[in-house]
Protein backbone atom coordinates (compact mmCIF):
# COMPACT_ATOMS: atom_id res chain seq x y z
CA UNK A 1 0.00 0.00 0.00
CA UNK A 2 1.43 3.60 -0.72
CA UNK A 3 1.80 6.39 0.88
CA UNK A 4 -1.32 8.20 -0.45
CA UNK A 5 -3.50 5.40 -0.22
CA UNK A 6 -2.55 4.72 3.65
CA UNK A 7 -3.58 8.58 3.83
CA UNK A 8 -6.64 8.29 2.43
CA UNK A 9 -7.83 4.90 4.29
CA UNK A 10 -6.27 6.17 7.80
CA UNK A 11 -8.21 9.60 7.20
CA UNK A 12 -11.76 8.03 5.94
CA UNK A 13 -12.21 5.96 8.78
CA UNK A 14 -10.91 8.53 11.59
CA UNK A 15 -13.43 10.79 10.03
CA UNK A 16 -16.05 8.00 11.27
CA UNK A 17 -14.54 6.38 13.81
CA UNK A 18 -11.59 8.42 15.64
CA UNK A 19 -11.93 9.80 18.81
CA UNK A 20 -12.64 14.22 18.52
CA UNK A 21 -13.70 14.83 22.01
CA UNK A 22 -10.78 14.01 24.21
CA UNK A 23 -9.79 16.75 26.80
CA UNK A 24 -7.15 17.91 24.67
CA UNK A 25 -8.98 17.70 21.29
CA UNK A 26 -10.43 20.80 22.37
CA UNK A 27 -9.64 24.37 21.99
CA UNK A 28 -6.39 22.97 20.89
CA UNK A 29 -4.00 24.94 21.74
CA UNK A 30 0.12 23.87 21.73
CA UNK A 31 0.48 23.95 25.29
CA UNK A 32 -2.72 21.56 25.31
CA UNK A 33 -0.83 19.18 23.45
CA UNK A 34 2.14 19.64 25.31
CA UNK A 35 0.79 18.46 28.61
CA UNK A 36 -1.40 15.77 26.55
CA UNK A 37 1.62 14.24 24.97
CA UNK A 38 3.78 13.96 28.42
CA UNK A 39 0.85 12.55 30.47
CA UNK A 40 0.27 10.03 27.53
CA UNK A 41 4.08 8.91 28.16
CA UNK A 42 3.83 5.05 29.47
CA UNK A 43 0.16 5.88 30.64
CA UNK A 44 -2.96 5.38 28.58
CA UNK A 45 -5.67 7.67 28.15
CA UNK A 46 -8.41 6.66 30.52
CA UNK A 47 -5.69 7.13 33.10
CA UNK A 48 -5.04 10.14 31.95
CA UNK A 49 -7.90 12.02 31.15
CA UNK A 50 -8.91 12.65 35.00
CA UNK A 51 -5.60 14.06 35.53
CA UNK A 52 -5.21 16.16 32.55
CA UNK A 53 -8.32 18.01 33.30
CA UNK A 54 -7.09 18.80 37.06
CA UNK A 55 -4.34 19.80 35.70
CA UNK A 56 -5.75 22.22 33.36
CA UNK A 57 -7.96 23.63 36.07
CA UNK A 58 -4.59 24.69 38.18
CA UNK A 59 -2.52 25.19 35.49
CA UNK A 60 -4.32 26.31 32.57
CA UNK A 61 -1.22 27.71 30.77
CA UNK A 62 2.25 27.62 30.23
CA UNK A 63 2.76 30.82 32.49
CA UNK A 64 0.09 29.84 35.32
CA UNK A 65 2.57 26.29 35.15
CA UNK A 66 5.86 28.74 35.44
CA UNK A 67 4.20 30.81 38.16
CA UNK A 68 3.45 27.27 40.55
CA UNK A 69 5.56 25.84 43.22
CA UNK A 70 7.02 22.49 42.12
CA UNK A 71 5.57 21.02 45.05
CA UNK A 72 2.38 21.93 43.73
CA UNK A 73 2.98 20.52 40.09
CA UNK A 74 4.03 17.41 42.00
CA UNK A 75 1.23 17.17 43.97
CA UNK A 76 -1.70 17.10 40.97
CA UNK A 77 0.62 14.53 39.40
CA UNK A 78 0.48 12.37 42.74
CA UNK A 79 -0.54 8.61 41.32
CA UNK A 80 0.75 9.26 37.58
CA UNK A 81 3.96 8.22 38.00
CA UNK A 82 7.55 8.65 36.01
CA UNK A 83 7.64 12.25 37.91
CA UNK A 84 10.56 13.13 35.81
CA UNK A 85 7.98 14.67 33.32
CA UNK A 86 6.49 17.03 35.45
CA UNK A 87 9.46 18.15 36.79
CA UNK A 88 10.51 18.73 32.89
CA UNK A 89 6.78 20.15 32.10
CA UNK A 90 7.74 22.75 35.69
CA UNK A 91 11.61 23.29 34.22
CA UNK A 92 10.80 23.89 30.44
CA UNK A 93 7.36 26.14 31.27
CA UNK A 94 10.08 28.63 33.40
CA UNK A 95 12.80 28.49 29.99
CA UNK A 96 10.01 29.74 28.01
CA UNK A 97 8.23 32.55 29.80
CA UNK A 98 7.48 35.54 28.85
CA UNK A 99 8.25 34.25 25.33
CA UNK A 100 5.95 32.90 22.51
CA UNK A 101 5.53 28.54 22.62
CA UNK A 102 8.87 27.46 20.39
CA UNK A 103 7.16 26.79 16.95
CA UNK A 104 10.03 24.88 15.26
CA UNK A 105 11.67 20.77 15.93
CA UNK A 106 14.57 22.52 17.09
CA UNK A 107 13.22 24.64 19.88
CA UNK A 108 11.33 22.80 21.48
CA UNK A 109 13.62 19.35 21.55
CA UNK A 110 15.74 22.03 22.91
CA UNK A 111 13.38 22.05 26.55
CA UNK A 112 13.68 19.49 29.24
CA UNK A 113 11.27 15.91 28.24
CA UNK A 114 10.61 16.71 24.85
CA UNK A 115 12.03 14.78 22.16
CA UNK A 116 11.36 14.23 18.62
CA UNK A 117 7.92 12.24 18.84
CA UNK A 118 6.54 15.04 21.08
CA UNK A 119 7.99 17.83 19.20
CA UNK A 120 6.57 16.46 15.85
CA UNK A 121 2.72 15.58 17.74
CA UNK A 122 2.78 19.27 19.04
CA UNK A 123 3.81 20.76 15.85
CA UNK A 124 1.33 18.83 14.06
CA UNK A 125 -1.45 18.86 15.92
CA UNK A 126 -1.48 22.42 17.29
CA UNK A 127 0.32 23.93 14.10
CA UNK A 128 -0.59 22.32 11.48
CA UNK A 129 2.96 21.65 10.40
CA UNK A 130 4.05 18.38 8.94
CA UNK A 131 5.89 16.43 11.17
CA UNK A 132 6.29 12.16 11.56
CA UNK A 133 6.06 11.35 15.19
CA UNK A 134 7.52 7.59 17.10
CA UNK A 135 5.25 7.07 20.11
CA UNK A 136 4.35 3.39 21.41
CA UNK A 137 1.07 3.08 19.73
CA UNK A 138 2.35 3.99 16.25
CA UNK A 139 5.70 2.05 16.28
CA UNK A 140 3.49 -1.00 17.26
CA UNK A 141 1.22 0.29 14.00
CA UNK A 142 4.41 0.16 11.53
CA UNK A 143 6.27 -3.39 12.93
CA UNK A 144 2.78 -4.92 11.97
CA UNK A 145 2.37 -3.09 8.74
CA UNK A 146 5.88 -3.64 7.27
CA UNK A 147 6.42 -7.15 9.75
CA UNK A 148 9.89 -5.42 11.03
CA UNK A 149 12.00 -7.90 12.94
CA UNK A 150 13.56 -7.18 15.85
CA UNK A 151 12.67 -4.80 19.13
CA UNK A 152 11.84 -1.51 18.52
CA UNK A 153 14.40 -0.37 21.79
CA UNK A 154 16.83 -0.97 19.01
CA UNK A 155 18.55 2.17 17.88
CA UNK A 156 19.03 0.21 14.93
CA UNK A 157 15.14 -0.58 14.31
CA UNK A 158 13.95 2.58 15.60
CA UNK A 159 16.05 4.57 12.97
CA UNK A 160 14.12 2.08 10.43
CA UNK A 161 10.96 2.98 12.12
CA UNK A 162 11.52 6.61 12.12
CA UNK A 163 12.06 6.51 8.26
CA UNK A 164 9.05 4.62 7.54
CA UNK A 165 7.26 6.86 9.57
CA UNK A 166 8.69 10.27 7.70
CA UNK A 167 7.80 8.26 4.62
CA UNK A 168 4.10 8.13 5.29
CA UNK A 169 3.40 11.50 7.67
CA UNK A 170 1.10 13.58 4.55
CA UNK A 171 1.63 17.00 3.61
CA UNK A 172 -1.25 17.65 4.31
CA UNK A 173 -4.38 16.85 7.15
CA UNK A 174 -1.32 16.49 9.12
CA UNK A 175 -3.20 17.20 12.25
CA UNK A 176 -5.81 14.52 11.72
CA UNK A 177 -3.23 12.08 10.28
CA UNK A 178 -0.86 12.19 13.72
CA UNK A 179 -4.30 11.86 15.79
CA UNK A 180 -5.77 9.26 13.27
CA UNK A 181 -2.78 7.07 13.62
CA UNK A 182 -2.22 7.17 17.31
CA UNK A 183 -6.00 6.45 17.71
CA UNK A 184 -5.75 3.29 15.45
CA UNK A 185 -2.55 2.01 17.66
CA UNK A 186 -4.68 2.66 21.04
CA UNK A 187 -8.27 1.10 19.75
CA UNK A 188 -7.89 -1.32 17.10
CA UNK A 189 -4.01 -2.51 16.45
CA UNK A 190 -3.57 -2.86 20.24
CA UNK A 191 -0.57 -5.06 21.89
CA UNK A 192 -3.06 -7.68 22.47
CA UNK A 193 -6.01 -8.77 20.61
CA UNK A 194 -6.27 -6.36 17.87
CA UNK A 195 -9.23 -5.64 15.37
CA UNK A 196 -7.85 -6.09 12.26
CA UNK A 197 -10.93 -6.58 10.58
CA UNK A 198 -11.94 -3.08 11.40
CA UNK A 199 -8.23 -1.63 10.60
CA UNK A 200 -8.91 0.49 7.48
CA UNK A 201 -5.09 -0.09 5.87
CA UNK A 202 -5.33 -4.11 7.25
CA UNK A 203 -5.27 -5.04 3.21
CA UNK A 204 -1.53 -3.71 3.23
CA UNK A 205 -0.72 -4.76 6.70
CA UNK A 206 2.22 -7.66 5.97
CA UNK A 207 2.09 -9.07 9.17
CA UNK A 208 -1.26 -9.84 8.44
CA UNK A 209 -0.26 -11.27 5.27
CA UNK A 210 1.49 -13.70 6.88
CA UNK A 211 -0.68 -14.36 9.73
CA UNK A 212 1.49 -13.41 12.18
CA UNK A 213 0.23 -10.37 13.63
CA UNK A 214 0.75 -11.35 17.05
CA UNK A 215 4.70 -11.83 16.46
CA UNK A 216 4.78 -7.92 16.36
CA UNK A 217 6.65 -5.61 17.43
CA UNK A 218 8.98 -8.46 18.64
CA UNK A 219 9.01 -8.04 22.63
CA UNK A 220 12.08 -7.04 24.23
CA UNK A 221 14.70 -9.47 25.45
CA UNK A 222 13.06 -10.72 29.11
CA UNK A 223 15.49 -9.55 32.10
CA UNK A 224 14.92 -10.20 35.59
CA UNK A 225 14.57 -7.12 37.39
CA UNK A 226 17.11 -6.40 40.73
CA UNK A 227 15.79 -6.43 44.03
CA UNK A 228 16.65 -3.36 46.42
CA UNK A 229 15.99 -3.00 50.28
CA UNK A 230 15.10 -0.61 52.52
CA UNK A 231 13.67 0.80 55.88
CA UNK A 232 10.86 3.42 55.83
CA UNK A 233 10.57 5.59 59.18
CA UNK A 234 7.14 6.46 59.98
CA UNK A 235 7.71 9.27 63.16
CA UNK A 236 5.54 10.66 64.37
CA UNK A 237 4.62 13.47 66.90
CA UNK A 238 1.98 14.42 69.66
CA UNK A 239 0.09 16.53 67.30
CA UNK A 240 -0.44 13.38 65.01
CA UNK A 241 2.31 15.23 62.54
CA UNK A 242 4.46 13.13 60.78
CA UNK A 243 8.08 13.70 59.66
CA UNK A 244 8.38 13.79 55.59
CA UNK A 245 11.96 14.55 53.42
CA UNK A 246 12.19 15.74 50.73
CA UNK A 247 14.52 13.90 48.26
CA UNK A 248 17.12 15.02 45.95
CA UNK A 249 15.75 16.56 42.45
CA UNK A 250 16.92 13.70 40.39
CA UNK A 251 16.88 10.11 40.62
CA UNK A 252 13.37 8.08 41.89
CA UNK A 253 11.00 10.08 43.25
CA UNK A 254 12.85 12.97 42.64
CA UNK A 255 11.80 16.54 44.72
CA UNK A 256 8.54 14.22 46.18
CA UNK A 257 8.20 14.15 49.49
CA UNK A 258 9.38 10.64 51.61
CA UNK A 259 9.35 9.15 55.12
CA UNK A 260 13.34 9.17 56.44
CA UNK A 261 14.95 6.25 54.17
CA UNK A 262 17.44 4.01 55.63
CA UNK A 263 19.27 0.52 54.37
CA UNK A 264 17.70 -1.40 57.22
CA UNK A 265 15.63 -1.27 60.85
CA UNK A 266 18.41 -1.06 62.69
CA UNK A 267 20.01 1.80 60.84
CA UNK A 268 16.72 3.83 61.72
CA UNK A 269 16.73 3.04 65.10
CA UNK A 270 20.78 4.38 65.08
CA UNK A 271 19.74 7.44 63.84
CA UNK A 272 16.70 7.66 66.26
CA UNK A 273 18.79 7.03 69.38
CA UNK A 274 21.38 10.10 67.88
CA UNK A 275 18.29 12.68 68.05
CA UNK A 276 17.56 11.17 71.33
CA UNK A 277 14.24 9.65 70.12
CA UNK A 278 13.01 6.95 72.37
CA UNK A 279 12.42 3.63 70.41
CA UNK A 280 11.13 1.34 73.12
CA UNK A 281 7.37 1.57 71.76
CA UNK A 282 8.58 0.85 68.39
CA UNK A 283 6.13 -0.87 65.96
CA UNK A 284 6.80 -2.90 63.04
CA UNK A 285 4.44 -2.55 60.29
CA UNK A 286 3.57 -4.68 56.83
CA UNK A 287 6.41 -4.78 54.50
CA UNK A 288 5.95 -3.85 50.96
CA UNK A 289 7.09 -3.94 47.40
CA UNK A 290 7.15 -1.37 44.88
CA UNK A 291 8.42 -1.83 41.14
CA UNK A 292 10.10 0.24 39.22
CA UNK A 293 10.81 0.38 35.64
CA UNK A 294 14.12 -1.49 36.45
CA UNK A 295 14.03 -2.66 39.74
CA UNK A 296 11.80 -4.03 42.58
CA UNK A 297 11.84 -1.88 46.15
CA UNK A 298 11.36 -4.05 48.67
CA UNK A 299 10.58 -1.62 52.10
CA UNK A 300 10.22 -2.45 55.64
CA UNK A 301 8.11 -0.01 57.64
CA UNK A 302 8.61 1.21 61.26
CA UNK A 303 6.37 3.02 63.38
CA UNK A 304 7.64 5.74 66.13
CA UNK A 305 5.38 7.91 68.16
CA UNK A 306 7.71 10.56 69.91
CA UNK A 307 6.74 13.51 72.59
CA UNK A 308 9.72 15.80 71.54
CA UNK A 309 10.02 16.28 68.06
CA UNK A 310 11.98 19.38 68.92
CA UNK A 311 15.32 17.28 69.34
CA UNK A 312 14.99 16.74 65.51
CA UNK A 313 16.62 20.21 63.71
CA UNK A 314 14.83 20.55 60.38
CA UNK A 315 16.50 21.80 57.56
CA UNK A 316 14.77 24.70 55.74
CA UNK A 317 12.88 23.60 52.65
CA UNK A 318 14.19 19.69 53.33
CA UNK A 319 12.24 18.15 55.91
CA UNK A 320 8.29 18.99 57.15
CA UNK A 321 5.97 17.92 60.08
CA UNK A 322 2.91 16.89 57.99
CA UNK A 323 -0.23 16.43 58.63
CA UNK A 324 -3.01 14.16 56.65
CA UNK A 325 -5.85 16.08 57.86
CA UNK A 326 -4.28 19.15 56.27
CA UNK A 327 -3.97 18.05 52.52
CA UNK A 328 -1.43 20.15 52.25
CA UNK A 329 -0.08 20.59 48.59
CA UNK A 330 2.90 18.42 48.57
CA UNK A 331 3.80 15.90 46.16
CA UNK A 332 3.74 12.24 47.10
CA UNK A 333 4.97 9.17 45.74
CA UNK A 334 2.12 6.67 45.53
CA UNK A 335 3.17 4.11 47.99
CA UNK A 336 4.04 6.69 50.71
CA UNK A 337 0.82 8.37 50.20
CA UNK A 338 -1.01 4.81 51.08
CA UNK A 339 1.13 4.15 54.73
CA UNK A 340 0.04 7.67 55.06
CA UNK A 341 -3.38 6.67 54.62
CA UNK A 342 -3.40 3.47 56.70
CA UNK A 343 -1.39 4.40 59.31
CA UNK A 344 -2.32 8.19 60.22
């Protein structure tokens, strides 16, 4: 199937069938899509959706998202996950204030989280510029349509990919073609179960051909994820406060707010015994696990009620007594917002 006729087949049955009334279908406007395209990272859209429009309320443009706290970006993506992008949606909405949105590739793969995929969707869909995009949804798409071997990860078969997709992004309807084809990777060639009897280009789809549509994209090579360890501190205070840190800007959980992390039980009770914190009525709580992309936390929990938090010097801006009740706007990894829950 060529180019043009992909066009017209992907574009007919969008017209009929593709999804117009999103959140960010709306007004479009390029910070819209922005947001959209980050949130859509590794999270699909019913996920999404609930959290887009909060965020919209809050931060309903680039400068309102410049103006906020970070804490307060990271708190209305609490539950979302990968928190890297909303520090990157925070970092690049400060590079480009009081400026127009970057209308060209190389501006705006120039900000913090946006690479070529979102630069082209942006571009596309708020612009009307012609521009191929790479996310999930279509790479999954063109392994089917042209049966590519091999894992996508591959800088090798993602170079092929990114051709292909050049190759087939229109001049023209580009807007509706990057939509159209993003919508036909999330609701009918899905990872499992597709519909290819609905697909409107299945007649040129070789993996079809060959009746192997379920060998594409080929999965990438298994690897048995690492196991970490550590101690959570719960402490807290007379006033039902609890202690929270706030941890370094990069790396997991990056600028969220934590319980005092330590290798093991015994190191927290060390450092308990050096602020003069009694541990005598110490509890021990359910462990957990929480996975990462590449590794499983495994976390003990310990429970310390203290009358004198005062022994404990807080550092300004690193460390808070918190309290539930309050809802204060702080940003919280998911796992520590549920011992929060249970245990406060």
């Amino acid at each position: 199937m060529i180019p043009e006729d992909f066009h017209k087949a992907l574009l007919d049955w969008f017209d009929d069938h593709g999804r117009k009334d999103l959140p960010w279908q709306k007004n479009i406007t390029p910070y819209k899509v922005w947001v959209s395209e980050i949130m859509l990272q590794q999270t699909q859209v019913a996920t999404v959706i609930p959290y887009f429009e909060r965020f919209m309320e809050k931060f309903p443009t680039a400068e309102a998202l410049a103006d906020a706290d970070l804490d307060e970006v990271l708190h209305s993506w609490s539950g979302l996950g990968y928190y890297a992008r909303a520090r990157n949606l925070h970092k690049s909405s400060r590079l480009i204030m009081n400026q127009d949105f970057p209308n060209t590739l190389e501006d705006l793969t120039q900000l913090p989280g946006i690479g070529l995929s979102t630069a082209g969707a942006i571009l596309s869909i708020a612009c009307q510029q012609s521009h191929a995009i790479l996310d999930g949804n279509v790479k999954r798409v063109f392994t089917r349509f042209k049966a590519i071997e091999g894992w996508p990860g591959q800088s090798k078969i993602n170079k092929e990919l990114w051709e292909i997709s050049q190759q087939y992004t229109p001049l023209k309807r580009t807007a509706e073609y990057t939509q159209a084809i993003m919508d036909l990777g999330a609701t009918i060639c899905t990872r499992k179960n597709p519909s290819c009897i609905k697909c409107p280009v299945h007649l040129g789809c070789k993996a079809k051909q060959l009746n192997r549509i379920d060998d594409f994209p080929t999965p990438k090579p298994t690897k048995t994820l690492p196991v970490k360890q550590c101690a959570f501190l719960i402490l807290k205070n007379s006033e039902n406060e609890i202690l929270l840190e706030k941890r370094p800007p990069t790396g997991i959980w990056g600028s969220l707010w934590s319980f005092p992390e330590f290798t093991d039980i015994q190191a927290a009770c060390f450092w308990c015994h050096g602020k003069n914190i009694q541990t005598d009525k110490l509890q021990t709580l359910s462990p957990g696990r929480h996975t990462f992309s590449h590794y499983h936390l495994d976390y003990s929990v310990i429970l310390i009620t203290t009358e004198n938090p005062t022994n404990y010097v807080m550092e300004a801006n690193h460390s808070v007594w918190y309290k539930a009740q309050n809802k204060d706007k702080i940003g919280l990894p998911t796992p520590i917002k549920k011992l929060i829950q249970e245990n406060i």
